[in-house]
C-alpha atoms as a PDB file:
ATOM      1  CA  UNK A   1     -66.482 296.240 152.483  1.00  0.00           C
ATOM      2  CA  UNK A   2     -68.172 293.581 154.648  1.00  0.00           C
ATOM      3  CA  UNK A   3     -70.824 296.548 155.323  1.00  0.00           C
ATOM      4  CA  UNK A   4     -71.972 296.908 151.838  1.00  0.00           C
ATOM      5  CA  UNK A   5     -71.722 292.699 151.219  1.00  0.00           C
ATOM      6  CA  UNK A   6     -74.514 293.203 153.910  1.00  0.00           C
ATOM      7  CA  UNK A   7     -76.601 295.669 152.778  1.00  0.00           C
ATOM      8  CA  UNK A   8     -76.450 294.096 149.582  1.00  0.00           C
ATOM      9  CA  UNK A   9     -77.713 290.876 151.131  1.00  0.00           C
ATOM     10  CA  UNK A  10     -80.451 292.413 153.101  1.00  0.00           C
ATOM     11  CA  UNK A  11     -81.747 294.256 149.742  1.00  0.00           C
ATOM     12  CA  UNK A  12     -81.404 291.214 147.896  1.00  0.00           C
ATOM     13  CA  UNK A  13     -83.571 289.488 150.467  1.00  0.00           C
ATOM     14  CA  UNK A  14     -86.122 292.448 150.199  1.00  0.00           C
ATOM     15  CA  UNK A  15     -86.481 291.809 146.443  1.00  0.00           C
ATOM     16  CA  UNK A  16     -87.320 288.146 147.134  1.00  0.00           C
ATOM     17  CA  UNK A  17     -89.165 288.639 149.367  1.00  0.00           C
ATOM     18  CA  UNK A  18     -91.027 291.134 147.101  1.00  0.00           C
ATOM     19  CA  UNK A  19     -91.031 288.433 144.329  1.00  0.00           C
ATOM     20  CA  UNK A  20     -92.537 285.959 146.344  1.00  0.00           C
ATOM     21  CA  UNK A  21     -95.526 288.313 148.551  1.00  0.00           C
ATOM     22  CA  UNK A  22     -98.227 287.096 145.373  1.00  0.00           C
ATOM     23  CA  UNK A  23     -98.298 283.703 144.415  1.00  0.00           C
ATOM     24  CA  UNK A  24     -99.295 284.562 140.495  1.00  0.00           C
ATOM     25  CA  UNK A  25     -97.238 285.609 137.967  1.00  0.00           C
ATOM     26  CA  UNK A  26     -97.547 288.892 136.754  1.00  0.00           C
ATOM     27  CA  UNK A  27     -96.895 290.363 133.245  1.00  0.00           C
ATOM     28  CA  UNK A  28     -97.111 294.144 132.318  1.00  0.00           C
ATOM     29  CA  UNK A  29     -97.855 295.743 129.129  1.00  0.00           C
ATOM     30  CA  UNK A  30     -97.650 299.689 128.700  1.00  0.00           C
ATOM     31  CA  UNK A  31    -100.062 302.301 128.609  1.00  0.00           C
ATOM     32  CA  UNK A  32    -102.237 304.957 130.821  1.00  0.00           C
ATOM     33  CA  UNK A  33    -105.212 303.314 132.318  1.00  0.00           C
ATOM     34  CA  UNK A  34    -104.714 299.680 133.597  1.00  0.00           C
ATOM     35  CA  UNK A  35    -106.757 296.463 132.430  1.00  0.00           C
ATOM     36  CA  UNK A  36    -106.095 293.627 134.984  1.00  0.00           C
ATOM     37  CA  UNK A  37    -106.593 289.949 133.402  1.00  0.00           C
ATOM     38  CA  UNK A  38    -107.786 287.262 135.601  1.00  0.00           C
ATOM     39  CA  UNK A  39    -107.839 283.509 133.447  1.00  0.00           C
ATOM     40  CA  UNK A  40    -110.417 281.167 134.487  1.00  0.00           C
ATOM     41  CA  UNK A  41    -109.956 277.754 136.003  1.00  0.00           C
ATOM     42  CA  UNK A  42    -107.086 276.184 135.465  1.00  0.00           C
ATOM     43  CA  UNK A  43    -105.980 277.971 132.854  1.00  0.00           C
ATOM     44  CA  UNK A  44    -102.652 280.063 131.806  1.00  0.00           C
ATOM     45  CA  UNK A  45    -102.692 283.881 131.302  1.00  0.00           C
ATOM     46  CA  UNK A  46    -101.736 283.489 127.824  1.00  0.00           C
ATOM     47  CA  UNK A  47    -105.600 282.956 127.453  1.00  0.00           C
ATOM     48  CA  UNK A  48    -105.124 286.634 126.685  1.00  0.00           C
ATOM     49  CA  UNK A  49    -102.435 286.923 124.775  1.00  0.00           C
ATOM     50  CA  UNK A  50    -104.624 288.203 121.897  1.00  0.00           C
ATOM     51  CA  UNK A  51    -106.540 290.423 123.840  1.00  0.00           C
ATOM     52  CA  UNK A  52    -103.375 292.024 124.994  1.00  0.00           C
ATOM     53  CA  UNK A  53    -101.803 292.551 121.239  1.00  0.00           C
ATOM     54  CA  UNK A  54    -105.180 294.411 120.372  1.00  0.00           C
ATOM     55  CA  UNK A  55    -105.450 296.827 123.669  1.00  0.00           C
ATOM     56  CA  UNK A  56    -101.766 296.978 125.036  1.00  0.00           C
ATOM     57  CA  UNK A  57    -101.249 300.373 122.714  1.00  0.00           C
ATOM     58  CA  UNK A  58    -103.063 302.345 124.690  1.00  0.00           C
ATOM     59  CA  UNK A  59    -103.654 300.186 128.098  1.00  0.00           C
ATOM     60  CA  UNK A  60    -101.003 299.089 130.507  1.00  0.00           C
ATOM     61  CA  UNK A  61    -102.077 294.983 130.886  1.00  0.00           C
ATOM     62  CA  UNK A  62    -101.213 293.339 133.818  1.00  0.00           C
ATOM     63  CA  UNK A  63    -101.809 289.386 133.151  1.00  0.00           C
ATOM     64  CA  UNK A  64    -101.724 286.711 136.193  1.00  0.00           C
ATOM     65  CA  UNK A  65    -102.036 283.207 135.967  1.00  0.00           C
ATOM     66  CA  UNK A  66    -103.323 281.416 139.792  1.00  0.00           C
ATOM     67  CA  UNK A  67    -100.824 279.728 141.640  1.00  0.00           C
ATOM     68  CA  UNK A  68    -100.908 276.000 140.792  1.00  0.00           C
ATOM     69  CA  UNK A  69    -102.398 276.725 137.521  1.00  0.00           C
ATOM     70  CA  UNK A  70    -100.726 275.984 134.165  1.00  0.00           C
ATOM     71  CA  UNK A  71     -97.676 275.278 135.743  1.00  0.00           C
ATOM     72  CA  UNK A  72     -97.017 277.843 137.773  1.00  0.00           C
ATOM     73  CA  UNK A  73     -96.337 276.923 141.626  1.00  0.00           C
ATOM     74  CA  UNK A  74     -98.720 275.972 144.179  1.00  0.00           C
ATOM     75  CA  UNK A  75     -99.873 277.381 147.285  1.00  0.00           C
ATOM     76  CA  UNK A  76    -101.363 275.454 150.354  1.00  0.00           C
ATOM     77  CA  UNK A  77    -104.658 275.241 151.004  1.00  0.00           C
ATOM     78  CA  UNK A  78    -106.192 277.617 148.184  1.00  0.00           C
ATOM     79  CA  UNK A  79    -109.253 279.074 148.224  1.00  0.00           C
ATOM     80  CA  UNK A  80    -112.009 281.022 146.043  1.00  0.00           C
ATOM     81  CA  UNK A  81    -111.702 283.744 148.759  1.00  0.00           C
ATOM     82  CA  UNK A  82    -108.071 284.294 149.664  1.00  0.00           C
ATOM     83  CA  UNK A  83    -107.400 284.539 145.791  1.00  0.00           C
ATOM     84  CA  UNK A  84    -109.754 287.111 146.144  1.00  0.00           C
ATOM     85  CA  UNK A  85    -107.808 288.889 148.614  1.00  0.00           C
ATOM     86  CA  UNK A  86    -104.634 288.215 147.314  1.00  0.00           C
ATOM     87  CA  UNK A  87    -105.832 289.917 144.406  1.00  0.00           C
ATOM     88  CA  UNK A  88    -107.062 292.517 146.211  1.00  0.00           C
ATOM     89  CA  UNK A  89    -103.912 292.986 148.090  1.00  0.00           C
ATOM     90  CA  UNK A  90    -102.131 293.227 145.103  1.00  0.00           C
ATOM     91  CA  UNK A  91    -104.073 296.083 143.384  1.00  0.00           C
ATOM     92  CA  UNK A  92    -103.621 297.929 146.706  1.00  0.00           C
ATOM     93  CA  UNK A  93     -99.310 297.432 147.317  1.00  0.00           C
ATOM     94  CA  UNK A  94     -98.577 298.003 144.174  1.00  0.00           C
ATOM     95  CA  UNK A  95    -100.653 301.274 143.779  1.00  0.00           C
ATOM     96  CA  UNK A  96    -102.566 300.198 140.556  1.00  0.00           C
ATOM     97  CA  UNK A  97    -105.179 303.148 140.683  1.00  0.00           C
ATOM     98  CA  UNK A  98    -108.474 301.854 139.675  1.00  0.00           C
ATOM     99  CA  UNK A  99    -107.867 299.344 137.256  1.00  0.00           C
ATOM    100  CA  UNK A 100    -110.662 297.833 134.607  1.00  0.00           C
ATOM    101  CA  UNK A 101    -110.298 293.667 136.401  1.00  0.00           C
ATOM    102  CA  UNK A 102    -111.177 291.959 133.139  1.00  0.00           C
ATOM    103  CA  UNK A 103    -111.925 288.269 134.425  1.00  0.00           C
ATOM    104  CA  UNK A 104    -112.940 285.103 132.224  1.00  0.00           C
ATOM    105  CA  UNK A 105    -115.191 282.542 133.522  1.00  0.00           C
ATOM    106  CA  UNK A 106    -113.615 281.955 137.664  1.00  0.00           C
ATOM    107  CA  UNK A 107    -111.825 284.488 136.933  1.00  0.00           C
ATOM    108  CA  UNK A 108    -114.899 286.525 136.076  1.00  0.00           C
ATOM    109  CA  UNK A 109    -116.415 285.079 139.292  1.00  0.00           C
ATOM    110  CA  UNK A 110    -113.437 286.814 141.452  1.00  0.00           C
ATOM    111  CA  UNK A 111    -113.727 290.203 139.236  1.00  0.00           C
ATOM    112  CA  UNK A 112    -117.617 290.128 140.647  1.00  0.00           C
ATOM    113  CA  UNK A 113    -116.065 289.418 144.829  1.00  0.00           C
ATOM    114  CA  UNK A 114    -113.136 291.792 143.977  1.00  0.00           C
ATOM    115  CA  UNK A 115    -115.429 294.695 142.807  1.00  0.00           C
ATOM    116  CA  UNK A 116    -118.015 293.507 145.280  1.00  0.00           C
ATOM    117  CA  UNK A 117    -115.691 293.507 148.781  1.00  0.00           C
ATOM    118  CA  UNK A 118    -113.812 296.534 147.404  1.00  0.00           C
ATOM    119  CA  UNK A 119    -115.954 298.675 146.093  1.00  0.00           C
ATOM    120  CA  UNK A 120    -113.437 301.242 145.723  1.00  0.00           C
ATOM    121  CA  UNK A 121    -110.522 299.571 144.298  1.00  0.00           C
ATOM    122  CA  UNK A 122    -111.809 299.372 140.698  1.00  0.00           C
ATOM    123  CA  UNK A 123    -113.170 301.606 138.041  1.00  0.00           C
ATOM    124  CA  UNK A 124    -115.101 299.022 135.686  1.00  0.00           C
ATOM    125  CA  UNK A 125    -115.391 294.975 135.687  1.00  0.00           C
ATOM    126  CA  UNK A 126    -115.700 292.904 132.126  1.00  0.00           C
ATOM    127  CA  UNK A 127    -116.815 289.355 133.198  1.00  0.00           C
ATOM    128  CA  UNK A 128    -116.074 286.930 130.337  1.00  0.00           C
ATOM    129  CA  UNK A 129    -118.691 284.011 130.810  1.00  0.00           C
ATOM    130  CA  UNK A 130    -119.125 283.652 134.183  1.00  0.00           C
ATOM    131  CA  UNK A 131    -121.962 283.524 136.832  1.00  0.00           C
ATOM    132  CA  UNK A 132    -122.393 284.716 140.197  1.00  0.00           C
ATOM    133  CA  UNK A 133    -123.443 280.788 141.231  1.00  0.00           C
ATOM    134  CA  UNK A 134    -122.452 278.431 138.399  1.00  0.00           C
ATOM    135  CA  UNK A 135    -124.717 275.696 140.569  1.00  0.00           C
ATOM    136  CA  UNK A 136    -128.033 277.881 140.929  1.00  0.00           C
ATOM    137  CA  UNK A 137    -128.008 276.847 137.176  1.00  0.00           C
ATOM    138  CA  UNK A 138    -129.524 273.338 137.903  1.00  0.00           C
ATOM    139  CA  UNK A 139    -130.983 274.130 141.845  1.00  0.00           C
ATOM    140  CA  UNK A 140    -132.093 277.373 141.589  1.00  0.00           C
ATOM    141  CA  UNK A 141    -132.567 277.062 145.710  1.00  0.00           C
ATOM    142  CA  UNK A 142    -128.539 275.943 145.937  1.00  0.00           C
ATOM    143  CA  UNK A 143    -126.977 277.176 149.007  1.00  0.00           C
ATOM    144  CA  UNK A 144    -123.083 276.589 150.058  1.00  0.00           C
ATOM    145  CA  UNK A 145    -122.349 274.769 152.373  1.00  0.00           C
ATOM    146  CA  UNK A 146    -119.848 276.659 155.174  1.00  0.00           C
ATOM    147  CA  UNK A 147    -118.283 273.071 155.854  1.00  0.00           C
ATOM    148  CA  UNK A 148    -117.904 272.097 152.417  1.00  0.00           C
ATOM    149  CA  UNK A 149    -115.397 268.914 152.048  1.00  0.00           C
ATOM    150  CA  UNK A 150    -113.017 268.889 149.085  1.00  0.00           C
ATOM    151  CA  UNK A 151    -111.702 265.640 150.034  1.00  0.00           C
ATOM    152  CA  UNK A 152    -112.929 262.975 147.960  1.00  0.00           C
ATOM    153  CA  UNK A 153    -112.765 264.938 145.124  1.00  0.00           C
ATOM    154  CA  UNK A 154    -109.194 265.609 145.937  1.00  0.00           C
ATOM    155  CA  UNK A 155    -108.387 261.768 146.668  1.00  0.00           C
ATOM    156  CA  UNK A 156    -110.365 260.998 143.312  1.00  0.00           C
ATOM    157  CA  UNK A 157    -108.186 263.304 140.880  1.00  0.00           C
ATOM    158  CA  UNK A 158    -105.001 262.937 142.548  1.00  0.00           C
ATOM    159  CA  UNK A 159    -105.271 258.823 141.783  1.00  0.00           C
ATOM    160  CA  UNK A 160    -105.865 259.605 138.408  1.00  0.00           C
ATOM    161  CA  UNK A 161    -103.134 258.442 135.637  1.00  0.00           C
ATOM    162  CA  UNK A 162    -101.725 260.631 133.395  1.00  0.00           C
ATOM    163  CA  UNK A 163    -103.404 259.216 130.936  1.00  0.00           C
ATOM    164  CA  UNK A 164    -107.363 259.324 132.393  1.00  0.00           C
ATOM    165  CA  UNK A 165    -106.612 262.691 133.532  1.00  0.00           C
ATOM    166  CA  UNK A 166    -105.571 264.239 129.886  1.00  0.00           C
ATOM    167  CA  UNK A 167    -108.648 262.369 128.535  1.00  0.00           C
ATOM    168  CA  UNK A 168    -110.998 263.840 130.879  1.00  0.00           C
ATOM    169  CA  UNK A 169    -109.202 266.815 129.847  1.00  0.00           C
ATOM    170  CA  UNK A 170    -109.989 266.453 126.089  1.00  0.00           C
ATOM    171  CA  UNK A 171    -113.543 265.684 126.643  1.00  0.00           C
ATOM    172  CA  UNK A 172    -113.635 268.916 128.662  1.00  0.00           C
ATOM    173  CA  UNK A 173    -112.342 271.147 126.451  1.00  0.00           C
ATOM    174  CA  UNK A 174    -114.079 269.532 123.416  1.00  0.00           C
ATOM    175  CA  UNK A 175    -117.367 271.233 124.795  1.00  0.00           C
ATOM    176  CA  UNK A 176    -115.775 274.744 125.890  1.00  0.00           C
ATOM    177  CA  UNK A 177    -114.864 276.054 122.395  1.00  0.00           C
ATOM    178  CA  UNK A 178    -114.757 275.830 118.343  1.00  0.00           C
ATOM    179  CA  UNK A 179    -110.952 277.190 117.916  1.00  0.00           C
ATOM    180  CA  UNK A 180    -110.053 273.805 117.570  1.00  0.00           C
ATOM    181  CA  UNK A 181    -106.304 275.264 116.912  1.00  0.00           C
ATOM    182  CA  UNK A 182    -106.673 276.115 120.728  1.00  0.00           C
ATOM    183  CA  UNK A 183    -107.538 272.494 121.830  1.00  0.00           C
ATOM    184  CA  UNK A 184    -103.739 271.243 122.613  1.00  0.00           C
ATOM    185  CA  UNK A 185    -102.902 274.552 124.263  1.00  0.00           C
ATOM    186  CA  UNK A 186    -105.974 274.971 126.924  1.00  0.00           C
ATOM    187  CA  UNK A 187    -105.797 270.700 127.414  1.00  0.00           C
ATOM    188  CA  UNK A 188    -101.677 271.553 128.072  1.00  0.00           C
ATOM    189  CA  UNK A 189    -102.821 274.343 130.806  1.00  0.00           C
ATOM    190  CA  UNK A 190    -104.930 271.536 132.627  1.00  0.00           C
ATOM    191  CA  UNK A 191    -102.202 269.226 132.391  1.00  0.00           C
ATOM    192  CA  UNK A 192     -99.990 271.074 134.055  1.00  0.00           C
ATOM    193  CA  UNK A 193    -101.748 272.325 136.567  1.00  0.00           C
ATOM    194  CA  UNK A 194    -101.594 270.965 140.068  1.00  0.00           C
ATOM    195  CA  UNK A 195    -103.661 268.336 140.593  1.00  0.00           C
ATOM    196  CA  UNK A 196    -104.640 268.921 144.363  1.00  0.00           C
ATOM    197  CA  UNK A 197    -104.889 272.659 143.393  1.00  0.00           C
ATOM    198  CA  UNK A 198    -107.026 271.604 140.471  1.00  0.00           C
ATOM    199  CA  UNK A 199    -109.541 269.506 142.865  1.00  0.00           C
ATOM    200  CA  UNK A 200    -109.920 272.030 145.769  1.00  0.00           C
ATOM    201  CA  UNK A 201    -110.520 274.708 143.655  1.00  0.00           C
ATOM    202  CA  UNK A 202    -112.647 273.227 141.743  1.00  0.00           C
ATOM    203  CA  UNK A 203    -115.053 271.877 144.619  1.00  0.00           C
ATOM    204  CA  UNK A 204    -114.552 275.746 146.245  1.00  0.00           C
ATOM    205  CA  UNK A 205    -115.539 277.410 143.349  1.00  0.00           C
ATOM    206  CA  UNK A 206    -118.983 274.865 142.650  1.00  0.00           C
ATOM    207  CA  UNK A 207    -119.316 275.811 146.206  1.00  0.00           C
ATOM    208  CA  UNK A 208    -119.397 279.665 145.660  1.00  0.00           C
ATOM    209  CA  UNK A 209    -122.672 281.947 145.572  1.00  0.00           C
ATOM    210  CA  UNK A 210    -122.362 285.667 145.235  1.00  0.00           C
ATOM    211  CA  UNK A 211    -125.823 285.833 143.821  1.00  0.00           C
ATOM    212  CA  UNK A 212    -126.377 287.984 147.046  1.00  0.00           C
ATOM    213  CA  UNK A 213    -123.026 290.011 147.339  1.00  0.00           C
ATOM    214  CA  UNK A 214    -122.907 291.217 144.022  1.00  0.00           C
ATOM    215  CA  UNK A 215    -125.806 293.743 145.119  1.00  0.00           C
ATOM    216  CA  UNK A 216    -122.731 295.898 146.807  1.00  0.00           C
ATOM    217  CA  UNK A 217    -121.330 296.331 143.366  1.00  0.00           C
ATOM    218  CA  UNK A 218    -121.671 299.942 142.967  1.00  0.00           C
ATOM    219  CA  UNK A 219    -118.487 300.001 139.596  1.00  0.00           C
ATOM    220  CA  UNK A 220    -120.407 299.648 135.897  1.00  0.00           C
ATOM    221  CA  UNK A 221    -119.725 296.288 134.675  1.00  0.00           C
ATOM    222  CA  UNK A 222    -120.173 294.494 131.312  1.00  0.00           C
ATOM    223  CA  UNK A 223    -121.472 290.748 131.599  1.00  0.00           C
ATOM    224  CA  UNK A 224    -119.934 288.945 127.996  1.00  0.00           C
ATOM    225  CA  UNK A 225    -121.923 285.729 127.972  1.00  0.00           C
ATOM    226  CA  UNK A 226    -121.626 282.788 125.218  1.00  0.00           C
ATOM    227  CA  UNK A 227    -124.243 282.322 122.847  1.00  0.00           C
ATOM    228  CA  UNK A 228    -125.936 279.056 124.721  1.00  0.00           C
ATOM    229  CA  UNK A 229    -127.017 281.148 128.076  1.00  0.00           C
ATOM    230  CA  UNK A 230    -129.293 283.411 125.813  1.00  0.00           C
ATOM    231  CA  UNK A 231    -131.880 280.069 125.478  1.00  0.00           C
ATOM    232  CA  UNK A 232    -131.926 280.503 129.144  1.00  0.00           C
ATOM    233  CA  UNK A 233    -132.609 284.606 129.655  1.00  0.00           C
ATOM    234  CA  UNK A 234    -134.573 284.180 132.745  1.00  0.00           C
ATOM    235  CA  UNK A 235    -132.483 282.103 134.393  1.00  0.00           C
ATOM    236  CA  UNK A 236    -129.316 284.285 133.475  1.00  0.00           C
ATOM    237  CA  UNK A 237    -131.240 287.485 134.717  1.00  0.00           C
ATOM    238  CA  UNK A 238    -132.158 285.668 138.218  1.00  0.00           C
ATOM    239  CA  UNK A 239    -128.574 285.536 138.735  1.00  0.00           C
ATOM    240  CA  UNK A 240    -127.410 288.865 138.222  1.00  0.00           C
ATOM    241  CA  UNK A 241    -131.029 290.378 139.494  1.00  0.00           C
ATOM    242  CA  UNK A 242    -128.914 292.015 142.181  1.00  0.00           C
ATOM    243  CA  UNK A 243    -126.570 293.646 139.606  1.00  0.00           C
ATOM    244  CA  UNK A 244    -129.590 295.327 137.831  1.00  0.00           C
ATOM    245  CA  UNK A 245    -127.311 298.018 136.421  1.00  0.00           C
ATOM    246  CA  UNK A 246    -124.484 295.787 134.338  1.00  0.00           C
ATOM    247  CA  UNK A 247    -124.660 295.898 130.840  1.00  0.00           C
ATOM    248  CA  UNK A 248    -125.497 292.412 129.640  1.00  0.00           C
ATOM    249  CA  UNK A 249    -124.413 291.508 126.119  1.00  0.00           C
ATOM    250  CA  UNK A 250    -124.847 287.523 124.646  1.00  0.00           C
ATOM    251  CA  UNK A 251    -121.689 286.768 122.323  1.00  0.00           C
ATOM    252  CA  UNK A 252    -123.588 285.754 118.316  1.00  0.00           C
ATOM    253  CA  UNK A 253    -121.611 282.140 118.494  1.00  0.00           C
ATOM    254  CA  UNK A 254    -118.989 280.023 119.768  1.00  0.00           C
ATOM    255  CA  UNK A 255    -118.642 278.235 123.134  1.00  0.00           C
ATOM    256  CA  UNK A 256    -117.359 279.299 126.898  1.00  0.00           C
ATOM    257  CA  UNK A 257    -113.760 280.577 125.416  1.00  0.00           C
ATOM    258  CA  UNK A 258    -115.673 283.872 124.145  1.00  0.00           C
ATOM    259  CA  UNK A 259    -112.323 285.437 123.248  1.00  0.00           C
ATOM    260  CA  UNK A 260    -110.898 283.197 120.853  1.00  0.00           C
ATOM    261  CA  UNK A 261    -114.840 281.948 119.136  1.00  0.00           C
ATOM    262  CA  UNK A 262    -116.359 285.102 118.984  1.00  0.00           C
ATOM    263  CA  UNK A 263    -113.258 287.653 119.080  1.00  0.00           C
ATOM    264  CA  UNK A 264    -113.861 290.786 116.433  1.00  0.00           C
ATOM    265  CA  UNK A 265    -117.679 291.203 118.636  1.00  0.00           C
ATOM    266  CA  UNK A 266    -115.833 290.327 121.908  1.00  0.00           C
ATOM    267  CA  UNK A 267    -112.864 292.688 120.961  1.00  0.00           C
ATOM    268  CA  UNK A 268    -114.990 295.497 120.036  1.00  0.00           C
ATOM    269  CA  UNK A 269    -117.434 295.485 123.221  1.00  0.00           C
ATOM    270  CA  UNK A 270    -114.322 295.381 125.538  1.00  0.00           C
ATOM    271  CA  UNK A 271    -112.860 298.065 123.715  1.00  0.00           C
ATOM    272  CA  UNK A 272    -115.988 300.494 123.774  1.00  0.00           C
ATOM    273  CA  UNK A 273    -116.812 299.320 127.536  1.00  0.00           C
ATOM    274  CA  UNK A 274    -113.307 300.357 128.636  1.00  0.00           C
ATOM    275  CA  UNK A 275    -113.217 303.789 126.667  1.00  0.00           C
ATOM    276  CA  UNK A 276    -116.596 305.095 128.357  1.00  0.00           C
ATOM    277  CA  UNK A 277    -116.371 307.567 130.806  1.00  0.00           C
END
């Protein structure tokens, strides 16, 4: 008796332990080949809760959300890169054979490091609005900075109220897309989100330039861009020079949130992107 009280312990240990070795939370749909969803800053994975209902009949879809993000808990000291390898590590325990990482603005930043530092983890990459260097958009010549401090951003956000912090959140969102019937929601996910997490991650990401790495991406990837960065074509193909071989594709309106202000086009080009052979 007191033998299998133990090994009952020890596996219930094992199976917290399992719970705990990612710091995301993970939901599964069914199907053969697996998409992967990575949300973008501060946002919840139910950013693609539509996105699921139209592909999880014939797609197994794995959603995470980033720890401190939309309520779910934090971790210390995160970073643009460990996410990246947690990620990474993730795709690899679990045995997920080459899934499609489907990432939306950050998160389509860490589909391009993912598919870029393992080039043989993935079979395809859809980035959803993103850039390899969201700063190279004003300074062309931008260059990070290896001893980048977050601190006084994370001193100014943390002494925030409540109340400045959803307003700032408002204003945000107000610019980032038309589905007003989303506005509450995505200002909710911000909300909610840790603050310290929301500052460091914030000041790593403005900090992050893969302008350079992507060039090891060897996986076909589809670049979904909002309407607004097709004013700026040049600047847009600088970027991704070193990714010569994605297919770009500029969303016909609507903001940043592509998927809910431009979904039957956005829809359709993941769809045909993740059927091709």
């Amino acid at each position: 008796m007191k033998k299998t009280i133990v090994t009952t312990f020890l596996l219930l240990l094992s199976i917290f332990a399992a719970a705990q070795e990612y710091p995301f939370s993970i939901k599964s749909g069914t199907g053969k080949q697996t998409l992967l969803f990575i949300p973008g800053f501060a946002s919840s994975g139910t950013v693609w809760n539509e996105t699921v209902a139209a592909l999880k009949k014939d797609y197994t879809c794995v959603v995470l959300t980033m720890p401190g993000f939309a309520g779910v808990a934090p971790e210390q000291n995160p970073t643009f890169e460990n996410w990246k390898a947690q990620i990474g590590r993730y795709i690899k325990n679990e045995k997920i054979e080459k899934p499609i990482v489907i990432g939306h603005s950050m998160g389509g930043a860490l589909a391009l490091a993912i598919a870029a530092d393992f080039p043989d983890l993935t079979r395809k990459i859809v980035v959803v609005d993103a850039l390899p260097c969201l700063m190279a958009l004003t300074n062309p010549n931008f260059q990070a900075n290896p001893n980048n401090d977050c601190t006084a951003m994370v001193q100014e956000l943390t002494s925030m109220t409540n109340e400045q912090f959803i307003q700032m959140q408002q204003v945000s969102i107000a610019s980032l897309t038309t589905e007003t019937s989303k506005f509450d929601e995505i200002v909710s996910w911000g909300v909610t989100s840790d603050r310290e997490t929301f500052a460091k991650i914030f000041c790593d990401f403005s900090n992050t330039d893969l302008r350079a790495r992507i060039k090891k991406i060897t996986v076909p990837t589809l670049l979904l861009l909002e309407p607004y960065f097709k004013n700026i074509a040049s600047a847009i193909q600088e970027q991704y020079k070193n990714l010569s071989h994605a297919q770009l594709r500029y969303a016909t309106k609507g903001l940043h949130f592509v998927m809910y202000d431009d979904r039957d086009w956005y829809i359709k080009e993941l769809t045909d992107f993740s059927k091709e052979q």
